[in-house]
N, C-alpha and C. Protein backbone atom coordinates (compact mmCIF):
# COMPACT_ATOMS: atom_id res chain seq x y z
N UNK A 1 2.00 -8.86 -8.66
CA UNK A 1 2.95 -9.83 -8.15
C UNK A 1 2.22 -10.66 -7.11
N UNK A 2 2.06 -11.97 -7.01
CA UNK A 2 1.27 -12.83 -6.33
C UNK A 2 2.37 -13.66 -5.61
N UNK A 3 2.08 -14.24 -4.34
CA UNK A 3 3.38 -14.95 -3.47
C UNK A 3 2.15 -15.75 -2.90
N UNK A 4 1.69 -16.40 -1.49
CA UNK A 4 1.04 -17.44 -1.51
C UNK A 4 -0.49 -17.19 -1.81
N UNK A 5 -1.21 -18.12 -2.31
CA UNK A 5 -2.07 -17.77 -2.52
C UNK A 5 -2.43 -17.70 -4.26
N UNK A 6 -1.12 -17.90 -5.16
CA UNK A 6 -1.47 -17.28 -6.39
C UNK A 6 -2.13 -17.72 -7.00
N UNK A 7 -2.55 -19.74 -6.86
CA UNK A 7 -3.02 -20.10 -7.48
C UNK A 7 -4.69 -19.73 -7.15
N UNK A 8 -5.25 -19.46 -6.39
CA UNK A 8 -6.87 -19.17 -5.72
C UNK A 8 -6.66 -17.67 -6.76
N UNK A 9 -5.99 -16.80 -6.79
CA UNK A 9 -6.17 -15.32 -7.13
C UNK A 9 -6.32 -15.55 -8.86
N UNK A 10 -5.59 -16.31 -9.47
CA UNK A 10 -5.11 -16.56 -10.65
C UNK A 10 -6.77 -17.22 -11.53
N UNK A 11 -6.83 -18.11 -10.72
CA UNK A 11 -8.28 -18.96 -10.94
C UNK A 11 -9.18 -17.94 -11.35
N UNK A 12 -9.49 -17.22 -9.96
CA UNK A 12 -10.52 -16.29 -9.70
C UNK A 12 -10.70 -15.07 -10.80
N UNK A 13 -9.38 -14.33 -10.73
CA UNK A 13 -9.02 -12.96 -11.95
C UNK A 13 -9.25 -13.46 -13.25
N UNK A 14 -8.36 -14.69 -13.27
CA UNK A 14 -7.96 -15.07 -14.80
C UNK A 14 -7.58 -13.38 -14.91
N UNK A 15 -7.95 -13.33 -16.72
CA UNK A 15 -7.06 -12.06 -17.46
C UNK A 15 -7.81 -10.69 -16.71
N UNK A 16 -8.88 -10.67 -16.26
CA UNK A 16 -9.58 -10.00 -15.62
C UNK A 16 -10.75 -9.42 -16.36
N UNK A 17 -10.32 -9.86 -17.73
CA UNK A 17 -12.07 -9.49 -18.70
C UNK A 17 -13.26 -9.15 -17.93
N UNK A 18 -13.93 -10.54 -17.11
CA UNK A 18 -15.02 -10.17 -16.48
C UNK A 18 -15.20 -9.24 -15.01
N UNK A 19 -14.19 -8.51 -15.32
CA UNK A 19 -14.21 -7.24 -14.39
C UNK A 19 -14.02 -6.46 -14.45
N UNK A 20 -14.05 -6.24 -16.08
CA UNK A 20 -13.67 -4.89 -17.00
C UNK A 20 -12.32 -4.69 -16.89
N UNK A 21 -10.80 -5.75 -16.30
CA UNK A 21 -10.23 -4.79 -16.14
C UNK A 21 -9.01 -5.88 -17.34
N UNK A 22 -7.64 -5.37 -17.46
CA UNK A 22 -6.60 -5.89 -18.14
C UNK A 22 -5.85 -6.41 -16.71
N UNK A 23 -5.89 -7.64 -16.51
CA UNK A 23 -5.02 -8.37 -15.25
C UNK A 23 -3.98 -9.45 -16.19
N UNK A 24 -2.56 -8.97 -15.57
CA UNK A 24 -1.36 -9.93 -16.07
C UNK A 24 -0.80 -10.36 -14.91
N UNK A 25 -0.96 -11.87 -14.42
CA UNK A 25 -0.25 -12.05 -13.03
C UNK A 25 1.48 -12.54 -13.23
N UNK A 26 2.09 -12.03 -11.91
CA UNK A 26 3.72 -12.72 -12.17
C UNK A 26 3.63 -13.36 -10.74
N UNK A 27 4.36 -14.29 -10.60
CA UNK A 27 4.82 -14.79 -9.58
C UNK A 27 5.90 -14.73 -8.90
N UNK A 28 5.69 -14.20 -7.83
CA UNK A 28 7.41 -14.02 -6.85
C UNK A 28 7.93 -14.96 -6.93
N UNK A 29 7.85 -16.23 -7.17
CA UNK A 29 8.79 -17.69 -7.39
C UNK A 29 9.03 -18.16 -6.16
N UNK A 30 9.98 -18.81 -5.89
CA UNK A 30 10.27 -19.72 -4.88
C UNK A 30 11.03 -18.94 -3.43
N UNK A 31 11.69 -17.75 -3.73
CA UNK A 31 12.02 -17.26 -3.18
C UNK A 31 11.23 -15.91 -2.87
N UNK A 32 10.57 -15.48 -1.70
CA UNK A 32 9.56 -14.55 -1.64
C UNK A 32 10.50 -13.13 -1.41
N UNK A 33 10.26 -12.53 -2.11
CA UNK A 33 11.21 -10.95 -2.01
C UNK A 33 10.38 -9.94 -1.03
N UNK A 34 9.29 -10.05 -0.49
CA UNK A 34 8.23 -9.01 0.49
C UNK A 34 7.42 -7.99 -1.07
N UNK A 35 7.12 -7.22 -0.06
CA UNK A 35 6.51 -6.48 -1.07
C UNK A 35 7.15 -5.21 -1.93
N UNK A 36 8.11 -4.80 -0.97
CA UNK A 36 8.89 -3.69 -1.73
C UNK A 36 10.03 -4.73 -2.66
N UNK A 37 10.41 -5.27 -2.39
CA UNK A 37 11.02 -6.50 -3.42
C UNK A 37 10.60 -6.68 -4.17
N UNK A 38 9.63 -6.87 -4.29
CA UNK A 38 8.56 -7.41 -5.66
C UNK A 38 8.43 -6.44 -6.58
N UNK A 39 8.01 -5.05 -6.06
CA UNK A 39 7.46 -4.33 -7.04
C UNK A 39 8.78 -3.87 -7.52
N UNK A 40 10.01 -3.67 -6.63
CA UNK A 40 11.65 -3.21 -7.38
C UNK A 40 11.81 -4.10 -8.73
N UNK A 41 11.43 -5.36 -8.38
CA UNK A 41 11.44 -6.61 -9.78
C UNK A 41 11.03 -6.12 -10.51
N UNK A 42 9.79 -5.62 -10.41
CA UNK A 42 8.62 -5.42 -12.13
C UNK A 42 8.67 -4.06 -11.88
N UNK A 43 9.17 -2.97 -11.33
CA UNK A 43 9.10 -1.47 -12.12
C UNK A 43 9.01 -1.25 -13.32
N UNK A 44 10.01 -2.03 -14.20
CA UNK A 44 10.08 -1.87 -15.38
C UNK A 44 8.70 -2.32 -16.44
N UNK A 45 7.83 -2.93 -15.42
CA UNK A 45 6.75 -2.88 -16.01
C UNK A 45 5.26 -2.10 -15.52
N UNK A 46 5.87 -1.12 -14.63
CA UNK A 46 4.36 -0.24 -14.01
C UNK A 46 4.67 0.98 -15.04
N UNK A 47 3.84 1.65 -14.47
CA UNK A 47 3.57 2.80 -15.04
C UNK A 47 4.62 3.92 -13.95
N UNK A 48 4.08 5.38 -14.86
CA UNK A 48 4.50 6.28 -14.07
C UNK A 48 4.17 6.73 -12.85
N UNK A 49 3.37 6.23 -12.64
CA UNK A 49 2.52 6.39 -10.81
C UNK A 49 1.50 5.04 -10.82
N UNK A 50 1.92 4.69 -10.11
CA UNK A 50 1.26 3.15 -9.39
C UNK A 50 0.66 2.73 -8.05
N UNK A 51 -0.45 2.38 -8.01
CA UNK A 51 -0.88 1.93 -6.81
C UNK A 51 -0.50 0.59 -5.97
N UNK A 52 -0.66 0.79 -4.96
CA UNK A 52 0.25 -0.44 -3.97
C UNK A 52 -0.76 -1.11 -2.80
N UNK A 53 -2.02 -1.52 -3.17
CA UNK A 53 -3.06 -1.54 -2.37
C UNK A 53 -3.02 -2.58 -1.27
N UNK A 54 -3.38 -3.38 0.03
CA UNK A 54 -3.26 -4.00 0.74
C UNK A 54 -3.96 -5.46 -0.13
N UNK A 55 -3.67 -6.50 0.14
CA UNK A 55 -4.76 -7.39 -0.24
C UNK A 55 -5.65 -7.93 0.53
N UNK A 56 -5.51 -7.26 1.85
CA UNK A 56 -6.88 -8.34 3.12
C UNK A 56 -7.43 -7.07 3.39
N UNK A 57 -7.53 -6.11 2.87
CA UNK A 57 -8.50 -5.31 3.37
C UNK A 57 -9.66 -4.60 2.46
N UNK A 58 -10.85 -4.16 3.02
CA UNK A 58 -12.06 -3.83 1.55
C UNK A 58 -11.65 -2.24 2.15
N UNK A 59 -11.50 -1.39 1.61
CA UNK A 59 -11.51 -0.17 1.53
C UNK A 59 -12.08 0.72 0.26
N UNK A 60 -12.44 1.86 0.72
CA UNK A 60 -13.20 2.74 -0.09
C UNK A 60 -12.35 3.90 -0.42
N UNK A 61 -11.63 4.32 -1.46
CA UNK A 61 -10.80 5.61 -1.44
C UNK A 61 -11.44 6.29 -2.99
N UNK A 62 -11.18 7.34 -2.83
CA UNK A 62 -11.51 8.61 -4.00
C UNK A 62 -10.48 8.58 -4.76
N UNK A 63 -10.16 7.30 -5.66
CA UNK A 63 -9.25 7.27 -6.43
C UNK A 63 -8.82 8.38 -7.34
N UNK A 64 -9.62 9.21 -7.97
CA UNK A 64 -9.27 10.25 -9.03
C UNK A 64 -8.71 11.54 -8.26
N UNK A 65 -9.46 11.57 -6.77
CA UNK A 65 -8.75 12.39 -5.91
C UNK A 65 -7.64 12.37 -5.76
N UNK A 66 -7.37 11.56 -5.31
CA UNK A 66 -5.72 11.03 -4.42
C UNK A 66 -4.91 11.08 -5.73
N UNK A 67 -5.13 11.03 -7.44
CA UNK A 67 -4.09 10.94 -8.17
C UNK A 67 -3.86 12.21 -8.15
N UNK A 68 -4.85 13.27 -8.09
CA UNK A 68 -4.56 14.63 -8.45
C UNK A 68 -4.18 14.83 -7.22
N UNK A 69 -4.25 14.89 -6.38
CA UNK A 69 -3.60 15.54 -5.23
C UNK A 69 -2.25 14.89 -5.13
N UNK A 70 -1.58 14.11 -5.75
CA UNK A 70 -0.44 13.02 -5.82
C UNK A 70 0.75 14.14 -6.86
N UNK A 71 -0.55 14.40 -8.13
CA UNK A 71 0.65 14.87 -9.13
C UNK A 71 1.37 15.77 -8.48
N UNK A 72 -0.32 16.46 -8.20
CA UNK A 72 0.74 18.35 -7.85
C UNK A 72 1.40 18.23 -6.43
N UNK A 73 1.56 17.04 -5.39
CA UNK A 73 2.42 16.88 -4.44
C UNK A 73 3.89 16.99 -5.26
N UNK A 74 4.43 16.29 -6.48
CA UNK A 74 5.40 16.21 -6.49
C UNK A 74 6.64 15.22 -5.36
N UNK A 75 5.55 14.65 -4.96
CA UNK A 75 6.13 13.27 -3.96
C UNK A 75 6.41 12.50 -4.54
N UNK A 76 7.76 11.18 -3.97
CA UNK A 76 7.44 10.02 -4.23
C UNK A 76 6.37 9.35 -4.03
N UNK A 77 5.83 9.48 -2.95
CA UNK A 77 4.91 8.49 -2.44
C UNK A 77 3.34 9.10 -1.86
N UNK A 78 2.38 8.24 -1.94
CA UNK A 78 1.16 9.16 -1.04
C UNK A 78 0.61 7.63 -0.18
N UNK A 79 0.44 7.86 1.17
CA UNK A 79 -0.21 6.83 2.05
C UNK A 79 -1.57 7.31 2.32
N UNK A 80 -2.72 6.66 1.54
CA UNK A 80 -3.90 7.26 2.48
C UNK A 80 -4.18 7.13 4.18
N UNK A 81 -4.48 7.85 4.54
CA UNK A 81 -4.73 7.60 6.03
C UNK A 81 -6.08 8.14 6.53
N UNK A 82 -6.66 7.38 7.88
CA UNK A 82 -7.63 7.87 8.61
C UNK A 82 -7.72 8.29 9.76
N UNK A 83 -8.33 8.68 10.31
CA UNK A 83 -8.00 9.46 11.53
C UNK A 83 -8.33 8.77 12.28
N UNK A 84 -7.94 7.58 13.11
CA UNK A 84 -8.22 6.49 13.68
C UNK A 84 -8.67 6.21 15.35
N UNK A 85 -7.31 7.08 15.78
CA UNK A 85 -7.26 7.38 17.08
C UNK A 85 -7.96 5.62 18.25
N UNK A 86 -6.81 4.92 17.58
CA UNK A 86 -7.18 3.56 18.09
C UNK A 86 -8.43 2.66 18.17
N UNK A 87 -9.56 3.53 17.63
CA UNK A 87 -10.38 3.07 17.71
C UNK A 87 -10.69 1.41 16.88
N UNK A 88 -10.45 1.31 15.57
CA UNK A 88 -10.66 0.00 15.21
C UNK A 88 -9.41 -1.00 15.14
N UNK A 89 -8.20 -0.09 15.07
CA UNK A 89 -7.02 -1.01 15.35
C UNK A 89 -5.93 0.00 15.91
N UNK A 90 -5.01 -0.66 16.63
CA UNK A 90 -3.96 1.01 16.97
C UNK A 90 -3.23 1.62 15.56
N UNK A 91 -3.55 2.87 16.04
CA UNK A 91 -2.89 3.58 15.19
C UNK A 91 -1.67 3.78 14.63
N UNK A 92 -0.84 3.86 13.65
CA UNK A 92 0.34 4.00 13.24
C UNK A 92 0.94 5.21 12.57
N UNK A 93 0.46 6.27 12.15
CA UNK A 93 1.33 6.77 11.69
C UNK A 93 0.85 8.34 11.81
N UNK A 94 2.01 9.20 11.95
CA UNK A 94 2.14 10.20 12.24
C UNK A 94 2.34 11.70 11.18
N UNK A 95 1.43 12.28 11.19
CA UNK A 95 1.45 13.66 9.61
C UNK A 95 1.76 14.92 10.24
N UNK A 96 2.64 15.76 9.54
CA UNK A 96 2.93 16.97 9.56
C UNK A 96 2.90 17.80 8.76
N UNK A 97 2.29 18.94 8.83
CA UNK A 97 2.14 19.25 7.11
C UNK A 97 1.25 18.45 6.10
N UNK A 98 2.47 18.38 5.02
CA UNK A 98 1.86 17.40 4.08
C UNK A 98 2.15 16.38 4.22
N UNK A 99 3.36 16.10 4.97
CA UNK A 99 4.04 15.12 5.26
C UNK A 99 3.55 13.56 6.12
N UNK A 100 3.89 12.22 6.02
CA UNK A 100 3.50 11.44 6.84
C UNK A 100 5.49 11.52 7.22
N UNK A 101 5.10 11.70 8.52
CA UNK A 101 6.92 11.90 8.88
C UNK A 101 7.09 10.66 10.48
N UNK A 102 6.10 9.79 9.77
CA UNK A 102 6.34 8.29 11.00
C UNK A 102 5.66 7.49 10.61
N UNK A 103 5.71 6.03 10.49
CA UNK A 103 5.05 5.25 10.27
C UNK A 103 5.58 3.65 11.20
N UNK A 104 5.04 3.19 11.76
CA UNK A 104 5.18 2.17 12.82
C UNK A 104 4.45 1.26 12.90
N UNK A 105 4.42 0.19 12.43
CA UNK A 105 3.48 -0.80 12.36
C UNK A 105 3.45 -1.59 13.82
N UNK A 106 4.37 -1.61 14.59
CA UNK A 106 4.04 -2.09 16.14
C UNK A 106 4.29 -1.12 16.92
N UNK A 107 3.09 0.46 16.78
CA UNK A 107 3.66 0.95 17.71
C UNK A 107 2.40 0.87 18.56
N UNK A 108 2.32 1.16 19.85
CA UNK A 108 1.46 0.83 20.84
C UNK A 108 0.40 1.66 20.82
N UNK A 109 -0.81 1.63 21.66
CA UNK A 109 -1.66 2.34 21.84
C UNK A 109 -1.85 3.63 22.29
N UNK A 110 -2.26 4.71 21.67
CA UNK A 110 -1.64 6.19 22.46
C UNK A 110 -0.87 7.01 21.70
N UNK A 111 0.04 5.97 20.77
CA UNK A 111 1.30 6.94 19.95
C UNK A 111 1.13 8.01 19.12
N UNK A 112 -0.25 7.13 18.24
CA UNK A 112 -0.46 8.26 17.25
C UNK A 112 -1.90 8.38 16.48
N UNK A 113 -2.37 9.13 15.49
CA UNK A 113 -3.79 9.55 15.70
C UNK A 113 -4.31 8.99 14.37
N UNK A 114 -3.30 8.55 13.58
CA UNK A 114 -3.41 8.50 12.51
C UNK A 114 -3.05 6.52 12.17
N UNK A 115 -3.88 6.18 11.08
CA UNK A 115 -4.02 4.77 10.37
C UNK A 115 -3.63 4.58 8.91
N UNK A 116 -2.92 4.06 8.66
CA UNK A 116 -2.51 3.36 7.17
C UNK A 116 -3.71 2.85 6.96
N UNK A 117 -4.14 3.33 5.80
CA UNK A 117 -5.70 2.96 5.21
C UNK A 117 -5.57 1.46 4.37
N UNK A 118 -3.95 1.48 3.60
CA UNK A 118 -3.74 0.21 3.30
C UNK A 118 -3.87 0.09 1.71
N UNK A 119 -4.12 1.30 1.19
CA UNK A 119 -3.38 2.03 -0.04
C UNK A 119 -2.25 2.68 -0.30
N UNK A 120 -1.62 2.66 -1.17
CA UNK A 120 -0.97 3.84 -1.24
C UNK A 120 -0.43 4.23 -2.92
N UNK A 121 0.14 5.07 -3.24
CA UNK A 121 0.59 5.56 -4.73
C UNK A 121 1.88 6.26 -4.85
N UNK A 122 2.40 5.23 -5.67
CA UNK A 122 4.04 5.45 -6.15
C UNK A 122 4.40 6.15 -6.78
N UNK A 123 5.65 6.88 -7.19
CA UNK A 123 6.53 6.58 -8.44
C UNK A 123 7.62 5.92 -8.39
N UNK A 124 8.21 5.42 -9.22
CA UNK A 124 9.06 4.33 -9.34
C UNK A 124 10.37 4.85 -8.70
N UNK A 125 10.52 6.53 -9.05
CA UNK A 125 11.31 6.23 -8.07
C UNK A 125 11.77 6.70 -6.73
N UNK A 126 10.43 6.55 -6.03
CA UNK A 126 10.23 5.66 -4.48
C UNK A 126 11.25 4.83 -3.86
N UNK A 127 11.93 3.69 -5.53
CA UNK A 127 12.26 2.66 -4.90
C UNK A 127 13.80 2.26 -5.26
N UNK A 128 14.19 3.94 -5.45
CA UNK A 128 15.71 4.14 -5.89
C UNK A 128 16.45 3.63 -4.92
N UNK A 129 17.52 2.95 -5.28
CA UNK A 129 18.47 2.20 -4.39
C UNK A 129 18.24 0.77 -4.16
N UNK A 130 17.03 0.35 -4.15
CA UNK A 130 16.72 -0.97 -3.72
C UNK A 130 17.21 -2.09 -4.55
N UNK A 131 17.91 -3.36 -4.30
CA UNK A 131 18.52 -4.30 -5.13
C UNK A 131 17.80 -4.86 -5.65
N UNK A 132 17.17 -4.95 -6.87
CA UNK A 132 16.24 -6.12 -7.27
C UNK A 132 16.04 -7.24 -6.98
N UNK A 133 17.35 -7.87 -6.89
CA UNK A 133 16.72 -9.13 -6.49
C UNK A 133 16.76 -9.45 -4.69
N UNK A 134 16.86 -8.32 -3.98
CA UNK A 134 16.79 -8.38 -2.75
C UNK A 134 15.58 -8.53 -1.63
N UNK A 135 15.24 -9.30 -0.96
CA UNK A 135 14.15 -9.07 0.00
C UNK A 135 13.98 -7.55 0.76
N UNK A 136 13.00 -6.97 0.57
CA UNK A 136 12.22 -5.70 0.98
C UNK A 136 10.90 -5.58 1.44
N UNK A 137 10.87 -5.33 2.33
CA UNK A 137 9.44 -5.00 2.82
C UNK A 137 8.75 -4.05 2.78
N UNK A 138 7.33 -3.18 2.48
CA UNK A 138 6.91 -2.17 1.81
C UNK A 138 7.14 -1.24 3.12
N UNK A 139 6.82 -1.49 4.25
CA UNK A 139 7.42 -0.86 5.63
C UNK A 139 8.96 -0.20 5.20
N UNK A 140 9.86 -1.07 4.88
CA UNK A 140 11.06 -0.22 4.91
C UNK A 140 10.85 0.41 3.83
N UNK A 141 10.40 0.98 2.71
CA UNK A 141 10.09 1.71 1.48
C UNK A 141 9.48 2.85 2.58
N UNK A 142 8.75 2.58 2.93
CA UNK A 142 7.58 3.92 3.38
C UNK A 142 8.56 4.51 4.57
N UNK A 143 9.00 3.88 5.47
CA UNK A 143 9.80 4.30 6.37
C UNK A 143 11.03 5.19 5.67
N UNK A 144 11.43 4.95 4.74
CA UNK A 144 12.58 5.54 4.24
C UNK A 144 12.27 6.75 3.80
N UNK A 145 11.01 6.84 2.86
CA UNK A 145 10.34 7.99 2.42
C UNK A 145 9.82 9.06 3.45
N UNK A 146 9.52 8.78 4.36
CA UNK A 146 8.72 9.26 5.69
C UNK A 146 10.05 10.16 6.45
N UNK A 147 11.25 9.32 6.54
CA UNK A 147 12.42 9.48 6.93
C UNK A 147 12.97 11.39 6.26
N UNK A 148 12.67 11.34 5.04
CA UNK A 148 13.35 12.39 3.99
C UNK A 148 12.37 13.44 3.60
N UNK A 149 10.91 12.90 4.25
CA UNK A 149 9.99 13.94 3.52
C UNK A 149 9.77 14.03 2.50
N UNK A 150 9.21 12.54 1.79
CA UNK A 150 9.03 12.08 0.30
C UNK A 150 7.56 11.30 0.49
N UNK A 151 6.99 11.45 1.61
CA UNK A 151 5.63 10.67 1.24
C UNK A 151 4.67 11.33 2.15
N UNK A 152 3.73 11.91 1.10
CA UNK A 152 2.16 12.60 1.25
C UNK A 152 1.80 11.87 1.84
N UNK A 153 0.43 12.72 2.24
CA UNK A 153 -0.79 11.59 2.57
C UNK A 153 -1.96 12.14 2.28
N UNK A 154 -3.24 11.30 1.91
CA UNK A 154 -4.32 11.55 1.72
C UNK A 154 -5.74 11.00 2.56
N UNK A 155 -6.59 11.67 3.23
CA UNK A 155 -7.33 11.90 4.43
C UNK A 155 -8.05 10.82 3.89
N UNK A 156 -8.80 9.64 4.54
CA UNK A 156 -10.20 8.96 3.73
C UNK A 156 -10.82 9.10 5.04
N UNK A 157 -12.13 8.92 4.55
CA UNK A 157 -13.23 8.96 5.79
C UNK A 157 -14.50 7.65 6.43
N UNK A 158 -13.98 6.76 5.28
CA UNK A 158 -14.61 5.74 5.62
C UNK A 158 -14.07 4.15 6.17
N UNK A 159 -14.50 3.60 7.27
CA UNK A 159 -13.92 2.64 8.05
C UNK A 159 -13.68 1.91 6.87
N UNK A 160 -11.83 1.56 7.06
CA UNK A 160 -11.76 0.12 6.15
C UNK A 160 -11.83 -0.97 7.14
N UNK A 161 -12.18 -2.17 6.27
CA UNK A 161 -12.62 -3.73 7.11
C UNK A 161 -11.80 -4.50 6.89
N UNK A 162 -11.10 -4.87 7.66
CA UNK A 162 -9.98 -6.45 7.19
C UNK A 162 -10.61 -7.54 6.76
N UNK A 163 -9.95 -8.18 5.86
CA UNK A 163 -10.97 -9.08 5.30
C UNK A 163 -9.79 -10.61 4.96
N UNK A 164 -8.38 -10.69 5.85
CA UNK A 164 -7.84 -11.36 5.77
C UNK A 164 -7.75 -12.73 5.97
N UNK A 165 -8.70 -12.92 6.67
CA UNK A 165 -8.94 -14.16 7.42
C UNK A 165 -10.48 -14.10 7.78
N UNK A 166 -10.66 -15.97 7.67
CA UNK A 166 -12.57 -15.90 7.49
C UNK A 166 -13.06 -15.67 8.88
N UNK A 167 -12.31 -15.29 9.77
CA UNK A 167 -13.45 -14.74 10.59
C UNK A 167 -13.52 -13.19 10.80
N UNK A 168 -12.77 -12.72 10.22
CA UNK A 168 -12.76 -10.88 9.53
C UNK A 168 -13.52 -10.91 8.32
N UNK A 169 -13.62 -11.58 7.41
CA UNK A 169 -14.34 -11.53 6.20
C UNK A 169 -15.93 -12.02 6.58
N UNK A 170 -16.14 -12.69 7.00
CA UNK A 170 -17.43 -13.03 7.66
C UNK A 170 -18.09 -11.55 8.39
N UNK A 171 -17.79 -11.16 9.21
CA UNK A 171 -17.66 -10.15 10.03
C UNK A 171 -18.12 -8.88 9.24
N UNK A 172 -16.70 -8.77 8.16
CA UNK A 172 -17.50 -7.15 7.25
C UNK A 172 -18.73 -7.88 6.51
């Protein structure tokens, strides 16, 4: 699902052949739904477990890991995380157990030890209740899950780099 920006991504991917991969783009349209909006739209076209990756950031995760440690969670949801401890940006979110049982995108410096790596892995239904055609933000998805004790997490160990803007992309 692409919102601004689609036409630069669209150019670039095309079908995604020359990247080995099968890419079909949709467009959020005129009205932007966020990100948990978006993906409530096209469920009906993911799979049974789906990834939800950031788009401004380069990160490194153990993809085949995190699915297997996903199945036998039996979670809705898995957030990778790093152990951040404010060091490259403040930290957000909070694990217990298996559990990520907080997640805070403005919470201050000090709160917590742990970072949204800026992946994460679904099942569809994660996103039970949500109105399709309603605006949602992937924050209130994860917050809700976090809320009930429906979303894992999985440890990564290598600094991710923002790459949202050209003087972060320059930079990594």
């Amino acid at each position: 699902m692409l919102g601004d920006g689609a036409e630069q991504v669209e150019r670039h991917v095309g079908d995604g052949r020359r990247f080995g991969l099968s890419v079909r783009h949709v467009e959020d349209g005129p009205r932007l739904r966020g990100t948990g909006g978006s993906i409530v739209h096209m469920l009906d076209q993911l799979s049974s477990t789906f990834w939800v990756p950031y788009g401004d950031t380069l990160l490194q995760v153990p993809i085949a890991e995190v699915e297997e440690s996903f199945r036998r969670s039996g979670l809705k949801g898995c957030m990778t995380v790093l152990e951040n401890r404010d060091r490259w940006e403040t930290s957000n979110v909070a694990i217990e157990g298996r559990y990520v049982v907080a997640y805070d995108p403005a919470a201050r410096p000090g709160m917590y030890q742990y970072i949204d790596y800026g992946m994460l892995l679904f099942r569809p239904d994660a996103f039970d209740g949500l109105d399709r055609e309603e605006t949602c933000g992937l924050g209130e998805v994860i917050t809700r899950l976090a809320a009930v004790l429906e979303l894992g997490w999985f440890r990564v160990t290598e600094r991710f780099h923002d790459i949202g803007n050209e003087r972060t992309y320059r930079e990594t």
